[in-house]
N, C-alpha and C. Protein backbone atom coordinates (compact mmCIF):
# COMPACT_ATOMS: atom_id res chain seq x y z
N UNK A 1 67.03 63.42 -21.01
CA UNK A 1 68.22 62.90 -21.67
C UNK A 1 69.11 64.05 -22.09
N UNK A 2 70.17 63.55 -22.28
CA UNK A 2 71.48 64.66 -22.66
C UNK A 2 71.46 65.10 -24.63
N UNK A 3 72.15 66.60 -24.52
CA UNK A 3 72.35 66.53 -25.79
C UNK A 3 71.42 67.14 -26.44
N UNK A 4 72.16 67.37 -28.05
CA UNK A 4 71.42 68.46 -28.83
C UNK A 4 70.54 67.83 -29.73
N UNK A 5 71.19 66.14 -29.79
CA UNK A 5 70.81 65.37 -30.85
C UNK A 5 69.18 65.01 -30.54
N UNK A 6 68.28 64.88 -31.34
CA UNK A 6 67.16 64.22 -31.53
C UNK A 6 67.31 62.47 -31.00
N UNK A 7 65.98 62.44 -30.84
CA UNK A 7 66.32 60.70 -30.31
C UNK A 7 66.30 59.97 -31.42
N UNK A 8 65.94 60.19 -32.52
CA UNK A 8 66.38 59.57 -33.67
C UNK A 8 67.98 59.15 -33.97
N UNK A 9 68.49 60.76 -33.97
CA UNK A 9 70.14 60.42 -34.23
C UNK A 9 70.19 59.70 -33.22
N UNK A 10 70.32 60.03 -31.71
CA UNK A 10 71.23 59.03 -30.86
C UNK A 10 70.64 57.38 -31.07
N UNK A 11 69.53 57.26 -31.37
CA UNK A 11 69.30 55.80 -31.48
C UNK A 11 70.21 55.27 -32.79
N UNK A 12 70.03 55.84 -33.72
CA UNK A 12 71.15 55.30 -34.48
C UNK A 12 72.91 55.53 -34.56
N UNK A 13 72.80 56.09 -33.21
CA UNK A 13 74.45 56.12 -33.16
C UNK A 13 74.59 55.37 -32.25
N UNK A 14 73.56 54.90 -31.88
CA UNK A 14 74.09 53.67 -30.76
C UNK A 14 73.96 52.48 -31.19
N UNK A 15 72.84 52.27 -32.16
CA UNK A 15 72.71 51.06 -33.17
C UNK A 15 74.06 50.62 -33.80
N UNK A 16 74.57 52.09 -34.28
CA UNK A 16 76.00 52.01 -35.50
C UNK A 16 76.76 51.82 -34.78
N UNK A 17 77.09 51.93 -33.09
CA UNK A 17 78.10 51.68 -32.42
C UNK A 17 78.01 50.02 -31.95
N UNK A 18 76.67 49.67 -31.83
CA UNK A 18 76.50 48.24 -31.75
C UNK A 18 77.51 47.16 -32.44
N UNK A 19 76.72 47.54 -33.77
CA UNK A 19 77.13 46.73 -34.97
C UNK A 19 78.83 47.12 -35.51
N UNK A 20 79.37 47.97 -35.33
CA UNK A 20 80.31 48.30 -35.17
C UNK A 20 81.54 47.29 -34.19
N UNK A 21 81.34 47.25 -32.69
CA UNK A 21 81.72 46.83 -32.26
C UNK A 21 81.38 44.94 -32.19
N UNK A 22 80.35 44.85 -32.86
CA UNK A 22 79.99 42.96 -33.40
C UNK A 22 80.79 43.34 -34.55
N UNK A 23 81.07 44.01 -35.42
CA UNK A 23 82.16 43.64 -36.53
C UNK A 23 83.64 43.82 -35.79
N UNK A 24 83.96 44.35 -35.16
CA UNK A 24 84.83 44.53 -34.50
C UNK A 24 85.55 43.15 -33.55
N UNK A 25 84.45 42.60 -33.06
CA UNK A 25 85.35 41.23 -32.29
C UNK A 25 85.22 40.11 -33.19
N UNK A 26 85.61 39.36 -32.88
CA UNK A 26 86.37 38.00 -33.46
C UNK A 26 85.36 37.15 -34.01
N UNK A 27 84.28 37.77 -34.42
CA UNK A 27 83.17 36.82 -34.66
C UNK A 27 82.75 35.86 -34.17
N UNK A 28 82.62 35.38 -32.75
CA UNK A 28 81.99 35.01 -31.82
C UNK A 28 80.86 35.71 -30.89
N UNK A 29 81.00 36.70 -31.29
CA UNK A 29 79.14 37.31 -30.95
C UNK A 29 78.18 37.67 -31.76
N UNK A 30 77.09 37.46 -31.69
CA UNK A 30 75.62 37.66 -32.07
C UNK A 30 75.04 38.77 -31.93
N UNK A 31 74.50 39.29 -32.68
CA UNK A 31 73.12 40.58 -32.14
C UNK A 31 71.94 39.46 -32.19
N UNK A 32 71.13 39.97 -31.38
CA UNK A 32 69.91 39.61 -30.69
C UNK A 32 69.20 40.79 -30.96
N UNK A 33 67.86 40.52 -31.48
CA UNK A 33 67.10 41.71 -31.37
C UNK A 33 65.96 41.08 -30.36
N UNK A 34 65.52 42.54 -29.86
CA UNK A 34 64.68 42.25 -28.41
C UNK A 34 63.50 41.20 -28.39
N UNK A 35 62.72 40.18 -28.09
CA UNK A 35 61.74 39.49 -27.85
C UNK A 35 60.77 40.24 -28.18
N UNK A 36 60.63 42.04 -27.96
CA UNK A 36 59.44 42.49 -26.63
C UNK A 36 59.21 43.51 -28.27
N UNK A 37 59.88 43.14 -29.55
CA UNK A 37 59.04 44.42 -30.48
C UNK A 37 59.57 46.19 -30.27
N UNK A 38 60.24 46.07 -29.43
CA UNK A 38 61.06 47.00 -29.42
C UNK A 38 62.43 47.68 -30.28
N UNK A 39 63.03 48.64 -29.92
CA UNK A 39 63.98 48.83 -30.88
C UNK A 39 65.49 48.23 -29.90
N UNK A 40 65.27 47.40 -28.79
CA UNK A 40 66.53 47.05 -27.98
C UNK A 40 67.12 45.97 -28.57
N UNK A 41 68.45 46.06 -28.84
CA UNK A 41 69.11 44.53 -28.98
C UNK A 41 70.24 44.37 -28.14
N UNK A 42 70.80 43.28 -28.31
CA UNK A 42 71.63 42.63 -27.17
C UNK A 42 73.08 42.06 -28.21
N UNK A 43 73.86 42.29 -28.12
CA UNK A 43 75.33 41.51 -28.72
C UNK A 43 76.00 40.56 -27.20
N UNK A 44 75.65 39.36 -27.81
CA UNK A 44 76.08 38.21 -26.99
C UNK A 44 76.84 37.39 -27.00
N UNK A 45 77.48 36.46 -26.59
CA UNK A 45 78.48 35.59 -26.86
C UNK A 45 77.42 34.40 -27.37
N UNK A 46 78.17 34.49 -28.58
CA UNK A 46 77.63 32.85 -29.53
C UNK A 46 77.58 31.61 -28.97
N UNK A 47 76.08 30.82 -28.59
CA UNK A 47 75.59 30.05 -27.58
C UNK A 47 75.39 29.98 -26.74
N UNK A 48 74.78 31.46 -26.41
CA UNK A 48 74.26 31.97 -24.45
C UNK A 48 73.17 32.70 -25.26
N UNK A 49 72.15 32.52 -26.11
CA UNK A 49 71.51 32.48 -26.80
C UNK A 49 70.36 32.43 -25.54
N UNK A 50 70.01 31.00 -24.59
CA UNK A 50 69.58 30.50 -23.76
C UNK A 50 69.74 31.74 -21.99
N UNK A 51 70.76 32.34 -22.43
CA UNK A 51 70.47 33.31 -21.03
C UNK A 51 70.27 34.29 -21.08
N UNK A 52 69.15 34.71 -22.42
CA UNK A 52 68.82 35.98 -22.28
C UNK A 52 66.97 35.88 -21.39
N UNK A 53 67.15 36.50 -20.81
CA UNK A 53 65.37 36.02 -20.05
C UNK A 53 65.35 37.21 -18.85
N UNK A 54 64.10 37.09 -18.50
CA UNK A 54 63.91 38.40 -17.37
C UNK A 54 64.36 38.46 -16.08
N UNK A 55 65.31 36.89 -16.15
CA UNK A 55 66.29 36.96 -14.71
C UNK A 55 68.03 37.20 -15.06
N UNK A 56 67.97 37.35 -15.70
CA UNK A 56 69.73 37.89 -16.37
C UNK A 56 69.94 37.91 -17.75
N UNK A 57 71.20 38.29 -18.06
CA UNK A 57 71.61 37.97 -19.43
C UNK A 57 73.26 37.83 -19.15
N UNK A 58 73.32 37.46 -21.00
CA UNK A 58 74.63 36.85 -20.28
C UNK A 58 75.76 37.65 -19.97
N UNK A 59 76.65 36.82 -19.77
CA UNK A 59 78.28 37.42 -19.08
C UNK A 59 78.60 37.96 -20.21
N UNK A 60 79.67 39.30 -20.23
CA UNK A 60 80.22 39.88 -21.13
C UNK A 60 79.18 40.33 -22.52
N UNK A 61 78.02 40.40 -22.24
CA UNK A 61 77.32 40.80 -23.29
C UNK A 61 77.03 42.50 -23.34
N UNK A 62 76.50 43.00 -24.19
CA UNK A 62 76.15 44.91 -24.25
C UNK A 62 74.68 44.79 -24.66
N UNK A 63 74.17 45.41 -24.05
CA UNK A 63 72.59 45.99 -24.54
C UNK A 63 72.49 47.52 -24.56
N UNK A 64 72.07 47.34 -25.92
CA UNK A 64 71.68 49.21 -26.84
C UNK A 64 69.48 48.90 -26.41
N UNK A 65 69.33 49.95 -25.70
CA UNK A 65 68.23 50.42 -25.54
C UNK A 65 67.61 51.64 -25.24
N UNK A 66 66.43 52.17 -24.88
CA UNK A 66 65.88 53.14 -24.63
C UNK A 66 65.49 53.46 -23.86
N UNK A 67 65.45 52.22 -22.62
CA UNK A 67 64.53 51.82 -21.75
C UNK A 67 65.51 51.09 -20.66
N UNK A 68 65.71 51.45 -19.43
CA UNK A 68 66.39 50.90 -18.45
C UNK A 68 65.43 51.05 -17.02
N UNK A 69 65.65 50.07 -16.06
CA UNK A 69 65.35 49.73 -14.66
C UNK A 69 64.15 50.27 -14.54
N UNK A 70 63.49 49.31 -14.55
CA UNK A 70 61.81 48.99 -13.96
C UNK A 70 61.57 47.52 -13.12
N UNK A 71 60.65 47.44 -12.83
CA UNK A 71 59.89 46.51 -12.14
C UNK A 71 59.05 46.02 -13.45
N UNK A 72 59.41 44.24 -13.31
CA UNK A 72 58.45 43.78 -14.25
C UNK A 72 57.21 43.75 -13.18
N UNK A 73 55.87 43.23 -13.91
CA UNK A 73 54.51 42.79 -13.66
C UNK A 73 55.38 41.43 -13.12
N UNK A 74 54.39 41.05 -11.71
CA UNK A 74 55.30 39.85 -11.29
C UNK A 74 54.15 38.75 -11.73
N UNK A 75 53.58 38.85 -13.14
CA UNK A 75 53.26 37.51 -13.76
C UNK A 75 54.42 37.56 -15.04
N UNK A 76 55.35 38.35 -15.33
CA UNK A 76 56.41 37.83 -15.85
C UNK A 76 57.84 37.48 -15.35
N UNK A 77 58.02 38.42 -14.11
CA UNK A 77 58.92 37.86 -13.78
C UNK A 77 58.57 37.94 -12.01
N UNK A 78 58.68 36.29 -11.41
CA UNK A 78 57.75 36.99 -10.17
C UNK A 78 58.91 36.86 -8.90
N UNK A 79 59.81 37.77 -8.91
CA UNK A 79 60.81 38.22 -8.18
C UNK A 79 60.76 39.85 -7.79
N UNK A 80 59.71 40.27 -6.88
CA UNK A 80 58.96 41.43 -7.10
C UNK A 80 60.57 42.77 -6.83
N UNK A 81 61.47 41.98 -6.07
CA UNK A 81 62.87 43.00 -6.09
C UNK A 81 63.58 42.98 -7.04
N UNK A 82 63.51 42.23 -8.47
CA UNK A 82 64.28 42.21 -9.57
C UNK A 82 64.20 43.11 -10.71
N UNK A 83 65.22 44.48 -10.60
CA UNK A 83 64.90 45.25 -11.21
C UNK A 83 65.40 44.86 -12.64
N UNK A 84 64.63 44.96 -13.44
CA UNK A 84 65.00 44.95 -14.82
C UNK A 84 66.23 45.59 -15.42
N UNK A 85 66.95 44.92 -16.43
CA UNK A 85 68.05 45.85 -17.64
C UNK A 85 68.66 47.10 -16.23
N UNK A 86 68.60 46.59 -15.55
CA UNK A 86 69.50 47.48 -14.38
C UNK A 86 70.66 48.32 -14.76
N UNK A 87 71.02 49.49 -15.04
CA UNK A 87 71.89 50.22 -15.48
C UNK A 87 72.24 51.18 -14.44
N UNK A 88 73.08 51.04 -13.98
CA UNK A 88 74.00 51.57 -12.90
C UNK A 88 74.29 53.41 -13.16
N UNK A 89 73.96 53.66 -14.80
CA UNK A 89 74.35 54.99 -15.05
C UNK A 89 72.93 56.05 -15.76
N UNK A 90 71.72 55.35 -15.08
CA UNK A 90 70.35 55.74 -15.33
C UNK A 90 69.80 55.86 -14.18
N UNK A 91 68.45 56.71 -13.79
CA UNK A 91 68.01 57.07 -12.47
C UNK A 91 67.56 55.23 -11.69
N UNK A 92 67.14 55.80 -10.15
CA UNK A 92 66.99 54.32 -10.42
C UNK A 92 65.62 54.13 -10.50
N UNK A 93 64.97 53.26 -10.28
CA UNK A 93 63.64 52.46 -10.48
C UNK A 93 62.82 53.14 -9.56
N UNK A 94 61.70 53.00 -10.70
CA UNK A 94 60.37 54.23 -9.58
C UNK A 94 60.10 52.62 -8.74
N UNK A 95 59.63 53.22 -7.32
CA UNK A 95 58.82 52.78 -6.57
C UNK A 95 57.76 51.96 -7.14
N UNK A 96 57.08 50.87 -7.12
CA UNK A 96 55.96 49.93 -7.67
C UNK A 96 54.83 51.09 -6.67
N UNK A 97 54.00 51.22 -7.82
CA UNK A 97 52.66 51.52 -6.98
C UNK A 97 51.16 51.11 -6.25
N UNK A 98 51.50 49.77 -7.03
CA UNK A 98 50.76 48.56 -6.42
C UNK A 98 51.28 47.17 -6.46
N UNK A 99 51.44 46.32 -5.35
CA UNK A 99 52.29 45.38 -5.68
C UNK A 99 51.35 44.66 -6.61
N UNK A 100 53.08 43.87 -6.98
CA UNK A 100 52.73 43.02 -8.39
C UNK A 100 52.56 43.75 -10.27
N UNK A 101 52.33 45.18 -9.85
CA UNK A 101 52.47 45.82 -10.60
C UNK A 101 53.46 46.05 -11.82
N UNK A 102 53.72 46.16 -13.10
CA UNK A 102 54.67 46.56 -13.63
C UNK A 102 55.12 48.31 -12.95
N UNK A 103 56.16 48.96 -13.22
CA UNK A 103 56.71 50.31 -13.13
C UNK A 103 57.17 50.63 -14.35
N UNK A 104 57.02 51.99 -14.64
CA UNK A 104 57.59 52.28 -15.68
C UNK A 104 58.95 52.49 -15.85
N UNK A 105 59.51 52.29 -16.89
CA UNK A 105 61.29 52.66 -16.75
C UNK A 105 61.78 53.72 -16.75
N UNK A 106 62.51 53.55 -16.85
CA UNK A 106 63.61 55.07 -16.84
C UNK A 106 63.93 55.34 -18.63
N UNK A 107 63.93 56.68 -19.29
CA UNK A 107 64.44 56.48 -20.41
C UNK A 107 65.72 57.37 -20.66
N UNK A 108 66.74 56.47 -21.63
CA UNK A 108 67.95 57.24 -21.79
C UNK A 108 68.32 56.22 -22.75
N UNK A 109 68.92 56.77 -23.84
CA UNK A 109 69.29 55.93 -24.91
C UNK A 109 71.19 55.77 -24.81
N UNK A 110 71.12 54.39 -24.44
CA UNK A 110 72.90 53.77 -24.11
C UNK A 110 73.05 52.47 -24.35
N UNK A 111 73.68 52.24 -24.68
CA UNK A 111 74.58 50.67 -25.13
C UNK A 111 75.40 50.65 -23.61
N UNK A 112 75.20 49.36 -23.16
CA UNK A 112 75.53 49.19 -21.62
C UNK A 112 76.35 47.94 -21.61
N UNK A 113 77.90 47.47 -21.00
CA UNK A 113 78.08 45.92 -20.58
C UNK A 113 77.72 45.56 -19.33
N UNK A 114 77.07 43.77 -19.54
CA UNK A 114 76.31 43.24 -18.43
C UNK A 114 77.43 42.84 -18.20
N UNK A 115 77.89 42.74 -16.40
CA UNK A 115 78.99 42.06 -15.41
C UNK A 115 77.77 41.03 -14.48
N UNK A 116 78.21 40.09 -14.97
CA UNK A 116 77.29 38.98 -14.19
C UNK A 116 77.31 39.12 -12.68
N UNK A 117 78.45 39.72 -12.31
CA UNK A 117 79.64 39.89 -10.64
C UNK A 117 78.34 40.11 -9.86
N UNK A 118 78.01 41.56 -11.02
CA UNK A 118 77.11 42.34 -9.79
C UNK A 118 75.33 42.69 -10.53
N UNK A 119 75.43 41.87 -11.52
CA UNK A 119 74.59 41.88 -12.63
C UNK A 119 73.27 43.00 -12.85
N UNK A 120 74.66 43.72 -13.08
CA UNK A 120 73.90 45.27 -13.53
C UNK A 120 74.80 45.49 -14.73
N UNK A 121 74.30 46.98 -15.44
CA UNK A 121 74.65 47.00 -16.84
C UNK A 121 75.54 48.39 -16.37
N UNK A 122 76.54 48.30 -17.28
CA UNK A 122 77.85 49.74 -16.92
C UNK A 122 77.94 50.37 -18.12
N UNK A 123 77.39 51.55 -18.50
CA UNK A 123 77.38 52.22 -19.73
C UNK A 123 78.75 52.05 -20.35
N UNK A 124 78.72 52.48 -21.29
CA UNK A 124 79.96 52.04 -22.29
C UNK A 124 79.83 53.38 -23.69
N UNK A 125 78.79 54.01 -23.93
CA UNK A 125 78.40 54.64 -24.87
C UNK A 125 76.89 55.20 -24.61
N UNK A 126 76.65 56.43 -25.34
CA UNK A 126 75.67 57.31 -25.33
C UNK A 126 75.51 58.15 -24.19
N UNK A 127 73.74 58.16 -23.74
CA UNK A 127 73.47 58.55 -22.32
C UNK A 127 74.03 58.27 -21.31
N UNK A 128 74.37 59.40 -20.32
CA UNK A 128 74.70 58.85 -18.69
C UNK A 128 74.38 60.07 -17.75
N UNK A 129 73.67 59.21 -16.54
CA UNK A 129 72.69 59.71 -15.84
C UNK A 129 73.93 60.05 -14.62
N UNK A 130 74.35 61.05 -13.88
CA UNK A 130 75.48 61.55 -13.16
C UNK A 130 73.46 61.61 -11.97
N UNK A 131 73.83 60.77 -11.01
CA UNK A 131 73.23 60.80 -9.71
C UNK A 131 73.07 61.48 -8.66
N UNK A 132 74.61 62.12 -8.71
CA UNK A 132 75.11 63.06 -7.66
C UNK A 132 74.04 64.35 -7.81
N UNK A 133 74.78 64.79 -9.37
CA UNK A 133 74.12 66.07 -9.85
C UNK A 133 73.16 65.83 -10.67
N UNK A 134 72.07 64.96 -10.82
CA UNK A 134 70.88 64.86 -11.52
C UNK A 134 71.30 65.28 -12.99
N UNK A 135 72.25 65.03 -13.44
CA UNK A 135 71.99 65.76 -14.73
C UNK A 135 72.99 64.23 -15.77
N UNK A 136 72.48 64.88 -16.93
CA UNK A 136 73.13 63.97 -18.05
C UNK A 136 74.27 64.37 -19.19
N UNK A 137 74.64 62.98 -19.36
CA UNK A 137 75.89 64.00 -20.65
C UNK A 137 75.87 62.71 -21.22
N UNK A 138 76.14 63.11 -23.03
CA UNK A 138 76.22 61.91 -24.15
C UNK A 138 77.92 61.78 -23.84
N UNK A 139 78.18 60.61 -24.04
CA UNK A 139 79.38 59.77 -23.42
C UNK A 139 79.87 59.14 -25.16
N UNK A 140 80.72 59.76 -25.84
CA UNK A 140 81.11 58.98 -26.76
C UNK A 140 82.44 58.09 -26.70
N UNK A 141 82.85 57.01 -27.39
CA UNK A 141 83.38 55.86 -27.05
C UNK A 141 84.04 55.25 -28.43
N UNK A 142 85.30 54.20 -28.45
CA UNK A 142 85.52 53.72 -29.93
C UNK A 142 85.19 52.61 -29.19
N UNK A 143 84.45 51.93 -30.59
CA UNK A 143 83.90 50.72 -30.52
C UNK A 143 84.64 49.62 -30.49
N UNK A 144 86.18 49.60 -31.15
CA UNK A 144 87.43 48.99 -31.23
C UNK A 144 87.53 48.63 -29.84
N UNK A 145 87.95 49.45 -28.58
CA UNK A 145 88.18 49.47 -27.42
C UNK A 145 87.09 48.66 -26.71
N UNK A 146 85.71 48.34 -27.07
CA UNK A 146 84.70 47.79 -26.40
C UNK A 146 84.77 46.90 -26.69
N UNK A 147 85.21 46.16 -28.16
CA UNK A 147 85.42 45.07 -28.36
C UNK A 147 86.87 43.92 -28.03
N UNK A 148 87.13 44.96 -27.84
CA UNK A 148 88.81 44.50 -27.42
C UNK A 148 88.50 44.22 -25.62
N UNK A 149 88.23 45.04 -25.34
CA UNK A 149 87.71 44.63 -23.70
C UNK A 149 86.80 43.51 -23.61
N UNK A 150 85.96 43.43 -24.40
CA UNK A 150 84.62 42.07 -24.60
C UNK A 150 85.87 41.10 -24.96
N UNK A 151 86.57 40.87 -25.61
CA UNK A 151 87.60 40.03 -26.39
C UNK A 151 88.13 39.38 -25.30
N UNK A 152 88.93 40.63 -24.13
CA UNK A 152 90.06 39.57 -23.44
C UNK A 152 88.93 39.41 -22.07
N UNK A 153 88.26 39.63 -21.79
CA UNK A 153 87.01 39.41 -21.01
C UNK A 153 87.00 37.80 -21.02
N UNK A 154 86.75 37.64 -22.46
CA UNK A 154 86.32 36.16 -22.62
C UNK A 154 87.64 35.15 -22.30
N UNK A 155 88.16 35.40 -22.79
CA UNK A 155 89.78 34.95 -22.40
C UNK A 155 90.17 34.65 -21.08
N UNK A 156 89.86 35.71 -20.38
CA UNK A 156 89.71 35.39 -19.05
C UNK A 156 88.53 34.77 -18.27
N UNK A 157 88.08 34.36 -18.91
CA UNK A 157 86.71 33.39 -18.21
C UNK A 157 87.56 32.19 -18.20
C-alpha cells in the first residue's frame, strides 16, 4: 500500500471521508456496516438495503474497505468467475488454487463507487493500485464532490 500513513490513520480517513460524504448528500443514504465482522461499510441508497449480497451491490453506492477482489468459497457464492468487491484500481484476483476454493484478497485501504454498467468498484479516495507501473499512491478527494456526483447520479436514474 501507498504512503507514510500507518493503516490505522488511513482507515480512519477513509471512515471520516465516508461519513462525511453520508452527511453531505441529501439524506437519502445509509451506512451499512459489513455482515462479515469486519471494519468494511457500504453508504447506500435508502431501500436497496436488499441488494447488498455476494452477487452485487447496489447502483450508485461507495464501499470503504481493506479488502478488495477475491474469489469467494463457491459454498457462498457458487459463481466460481465472480470476483468479489471488484475494484478496478487494486491488483487483480489471485488465481483460485483449488477449485471451489476461497482466494485471498488483495489489500489496500479505499472508499470505491459501485457502477452497476460494469459492476466493478472505481476508487474515489485513499489507495490506488497504478497496474501499468505496479506501484501505489494515496488519492485524496472532497467528499462534497462525491456526494454531489452520488446526488445527480440518482437523478438521472
Amino acid at each position: 500500500m501507498s504512503g507514510d500513513m500507518t493503516y490505522e490513520e488511513k482507515m480512519s480517513k477513509c471512515r471520516n471521508f465516508v461519513e462525511q460524504v453520508a452527511s453531505d448528500c441529501d439524506g437519502s443514504w445509509i451506512l451499512v456496516e459489513s455482515c462479515n465482522n469486519d471494519a468494511s461499510c457500504y453508504l447506500i441508497p435508502e431501500g436497496s438495503e436488499s441488494e447488498l449480497s455476494y452477487y452485487g451491490k447496489p447502483a450508485n453506492s461507495l464501499r470503504f474497505s481493506d479488502h478488495w477482489n477475491w474469489y469467494s468459497s463457491t459454498k457462498k457464492c457458487r459463481d466460481e468467475k465472480y470476483v468479489q468487491c471488484r475494484s478496478l484500481d487494486m491488483p487483480w484476483a489471485r488465481r483460485r488454487e483449488e477449485a471451489g476454493k476461497a482466494t485471498k484478497p488483495r489489500f489496500g485501504i479505499q472508499v470505491a463507487y459501485y457502477d452497476r454498467r460494469d459492476r466493478c468498484y472505481h476508487h474515489v479516495y485513499g489507495d490506488k493500485f497504478d497496474r501499468k507501473t505496479k506501484t501505489w499512491t494515496w488519492v485524496d478527494a472532497e467528499p462534497g464532490a462525491v456526494a454531489r456526483m452520488m446526488m445527480t447520479n440518482k437523478q438521472a436514474e
